[in-house]
C-alpha atoms as a PDB file:
ATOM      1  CA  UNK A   1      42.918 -33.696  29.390  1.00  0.00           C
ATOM      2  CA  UNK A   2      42.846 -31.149  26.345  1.00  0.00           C
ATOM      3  CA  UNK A   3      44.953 -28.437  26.598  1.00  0.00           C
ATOM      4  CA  UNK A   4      45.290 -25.483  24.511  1.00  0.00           C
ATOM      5  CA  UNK A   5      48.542 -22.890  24.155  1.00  0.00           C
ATOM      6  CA  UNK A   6      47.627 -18.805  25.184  1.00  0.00           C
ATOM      7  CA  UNK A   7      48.791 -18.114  21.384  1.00  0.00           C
ATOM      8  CA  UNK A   8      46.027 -20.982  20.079  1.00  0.00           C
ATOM      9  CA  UNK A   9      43.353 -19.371  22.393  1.00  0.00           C
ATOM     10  CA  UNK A  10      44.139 -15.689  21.165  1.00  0.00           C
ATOM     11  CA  UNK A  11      44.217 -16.679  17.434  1.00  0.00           C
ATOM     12  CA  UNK A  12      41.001 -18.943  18.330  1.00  0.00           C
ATOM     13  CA  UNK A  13      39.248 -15.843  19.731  1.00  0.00           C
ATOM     14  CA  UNK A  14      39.830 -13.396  17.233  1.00  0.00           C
ATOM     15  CA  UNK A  15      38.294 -15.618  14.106  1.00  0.00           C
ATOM     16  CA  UNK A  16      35.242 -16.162  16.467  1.00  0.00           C
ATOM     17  CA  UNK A  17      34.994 -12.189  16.841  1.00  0.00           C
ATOM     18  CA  UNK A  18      35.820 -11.361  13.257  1.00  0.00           C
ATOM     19  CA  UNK A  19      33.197 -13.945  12.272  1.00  0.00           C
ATOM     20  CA  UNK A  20      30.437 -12.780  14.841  1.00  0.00           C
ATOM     21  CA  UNK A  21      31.188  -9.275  13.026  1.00  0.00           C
ATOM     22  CA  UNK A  22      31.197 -10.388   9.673  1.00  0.00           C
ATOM     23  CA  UNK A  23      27.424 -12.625  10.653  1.00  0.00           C
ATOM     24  CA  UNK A  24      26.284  -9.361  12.322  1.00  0.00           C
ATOM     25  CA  UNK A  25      27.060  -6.900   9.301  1.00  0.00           C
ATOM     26  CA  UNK A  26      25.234  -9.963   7.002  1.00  0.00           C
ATOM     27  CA  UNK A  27      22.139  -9.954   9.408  1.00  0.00           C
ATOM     28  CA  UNK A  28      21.705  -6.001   9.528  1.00  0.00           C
ATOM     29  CA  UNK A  29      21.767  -5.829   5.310  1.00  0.00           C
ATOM     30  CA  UNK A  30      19.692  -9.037   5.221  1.00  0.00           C
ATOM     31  CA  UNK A  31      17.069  -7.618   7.700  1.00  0.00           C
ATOM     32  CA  UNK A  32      17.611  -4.454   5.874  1.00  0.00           C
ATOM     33  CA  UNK A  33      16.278  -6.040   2.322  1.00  0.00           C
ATOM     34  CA  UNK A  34      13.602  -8.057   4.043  1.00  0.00           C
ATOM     35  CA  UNK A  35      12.213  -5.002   5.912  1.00  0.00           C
ATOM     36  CA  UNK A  36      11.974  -3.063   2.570  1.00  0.00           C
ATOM     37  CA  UNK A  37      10.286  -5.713   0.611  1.00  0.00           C
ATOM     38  CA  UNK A  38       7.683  -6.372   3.680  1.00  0.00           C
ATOM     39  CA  UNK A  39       7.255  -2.754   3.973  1.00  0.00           C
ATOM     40  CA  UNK A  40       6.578  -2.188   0.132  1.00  0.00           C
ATOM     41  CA  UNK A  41       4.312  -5.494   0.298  1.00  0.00           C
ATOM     42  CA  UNK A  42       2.433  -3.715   3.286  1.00  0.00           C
ATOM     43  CA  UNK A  43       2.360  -0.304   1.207  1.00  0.00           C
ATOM     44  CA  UNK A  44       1.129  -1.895  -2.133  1.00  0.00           C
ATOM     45  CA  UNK A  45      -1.174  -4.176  -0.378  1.00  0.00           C
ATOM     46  CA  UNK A  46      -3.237  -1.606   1.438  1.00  0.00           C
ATOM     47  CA  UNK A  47      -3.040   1.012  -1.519  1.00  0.00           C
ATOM     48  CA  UNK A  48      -5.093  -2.326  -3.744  1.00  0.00           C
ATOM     49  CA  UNK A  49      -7.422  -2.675  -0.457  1.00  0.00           C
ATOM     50  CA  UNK A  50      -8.366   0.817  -0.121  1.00  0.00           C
ATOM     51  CA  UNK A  51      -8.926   1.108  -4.408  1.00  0.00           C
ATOM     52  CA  UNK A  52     -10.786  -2.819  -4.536  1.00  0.00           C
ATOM     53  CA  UNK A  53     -13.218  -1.254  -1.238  1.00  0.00           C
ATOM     54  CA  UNK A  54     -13.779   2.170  -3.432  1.00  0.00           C
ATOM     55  CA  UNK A  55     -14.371   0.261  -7.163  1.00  0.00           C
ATOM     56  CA  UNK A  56     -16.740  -1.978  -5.013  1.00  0.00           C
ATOM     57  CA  UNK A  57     -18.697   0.694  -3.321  1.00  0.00           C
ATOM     58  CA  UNK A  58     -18.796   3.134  -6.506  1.00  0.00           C
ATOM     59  CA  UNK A  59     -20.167  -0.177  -8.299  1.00  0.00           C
ATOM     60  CA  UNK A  60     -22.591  -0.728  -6.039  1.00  0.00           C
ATOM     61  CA  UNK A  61     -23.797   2.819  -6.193  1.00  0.00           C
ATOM     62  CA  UNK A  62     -23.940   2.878  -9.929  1.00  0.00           C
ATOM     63  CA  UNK A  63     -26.250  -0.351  -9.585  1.00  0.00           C
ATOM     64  CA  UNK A  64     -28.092   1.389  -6.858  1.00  0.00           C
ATOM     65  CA  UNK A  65     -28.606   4.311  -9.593  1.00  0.00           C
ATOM     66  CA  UNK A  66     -29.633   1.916 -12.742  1.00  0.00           C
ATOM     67  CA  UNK A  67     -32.700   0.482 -10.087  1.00  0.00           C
ATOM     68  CA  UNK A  68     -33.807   3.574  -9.566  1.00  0.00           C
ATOM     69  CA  UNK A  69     -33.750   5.130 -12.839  1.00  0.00           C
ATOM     70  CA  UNK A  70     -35.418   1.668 -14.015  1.00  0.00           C
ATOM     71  CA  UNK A  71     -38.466   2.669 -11.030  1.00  0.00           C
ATOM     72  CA  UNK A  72     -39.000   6.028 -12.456  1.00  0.00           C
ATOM     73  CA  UNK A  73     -36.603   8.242 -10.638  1.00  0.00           C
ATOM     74  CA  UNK A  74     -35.647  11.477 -12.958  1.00  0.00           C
ATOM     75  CA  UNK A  75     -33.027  12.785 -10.376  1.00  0.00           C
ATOM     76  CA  UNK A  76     -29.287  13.176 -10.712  1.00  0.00           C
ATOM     77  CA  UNK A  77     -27.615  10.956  -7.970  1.00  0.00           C
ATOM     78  CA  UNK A  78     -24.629  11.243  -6.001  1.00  0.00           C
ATOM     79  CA  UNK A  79     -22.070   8.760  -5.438  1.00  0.00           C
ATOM     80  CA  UNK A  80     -18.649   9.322  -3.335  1.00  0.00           C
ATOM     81  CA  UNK A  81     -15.209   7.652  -4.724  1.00  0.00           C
ATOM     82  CA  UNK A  82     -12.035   8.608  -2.162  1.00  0.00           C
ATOM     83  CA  UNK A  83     -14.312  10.564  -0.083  1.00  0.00           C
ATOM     84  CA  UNK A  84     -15.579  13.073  -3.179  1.00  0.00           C
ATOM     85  CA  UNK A  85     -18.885  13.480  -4.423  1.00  0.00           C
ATOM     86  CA  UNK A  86     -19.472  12.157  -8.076  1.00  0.00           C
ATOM     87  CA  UNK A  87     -22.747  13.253  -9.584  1.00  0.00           C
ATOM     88  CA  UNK A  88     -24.389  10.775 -11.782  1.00  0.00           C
ATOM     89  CA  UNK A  89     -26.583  12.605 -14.015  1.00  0.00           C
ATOM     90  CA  UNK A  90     -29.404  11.041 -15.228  1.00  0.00           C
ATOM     91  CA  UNK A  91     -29.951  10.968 -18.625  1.00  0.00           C
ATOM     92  CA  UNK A  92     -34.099  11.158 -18.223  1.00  0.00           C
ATOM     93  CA  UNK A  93     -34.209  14.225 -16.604  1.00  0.00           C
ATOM     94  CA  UNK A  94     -33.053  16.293 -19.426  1.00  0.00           C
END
């Protein structure tokens, strides 16, 4: 049978608690860091959605103004960017 002494036991113990400690203080700064950088990923990330879904819409209203200038149309036109109006003047109706 293996036997160990009280002393061994209470020496044994106390490494395997400082060393638990010393893990958990590692793991809270590494979760730290990896929580920032997946929360400024997140943050940049949506900020490039939100501006690639605007550029695509405003071009798609610019094209939307070049057909109908091409048809005739004299008429400044109105497109929104961020939820503003932009007026497109048109440069037959001066």
């Amino acid at each position: 049978m293996w036997a160990i002494s009280l002393d061994r036991a209470q020496q044994t113990g106390f490494v395997v608690a400082a060393g638990l400690v010393l893990f958990a203080l590692a793991s809270v700064w590494l979760m730290k860091q990896l929580v920032s950088k997946l929360l400024t990923i997140a943050l940049f990330g949506g900020l490039a959605l939100v501006v690639w879904t605007q550029r695509a819409a405003l071009d798609d209203c610019a094209d939307g103004v070049l057909d109908s200038l091409r048809a005739g149309a004299v008429d400044d036109a109105t497109c929104t960017f961020f939820g503003r109006d932009v007026t497109i003047r048109s440069p037959l109706g001066d």
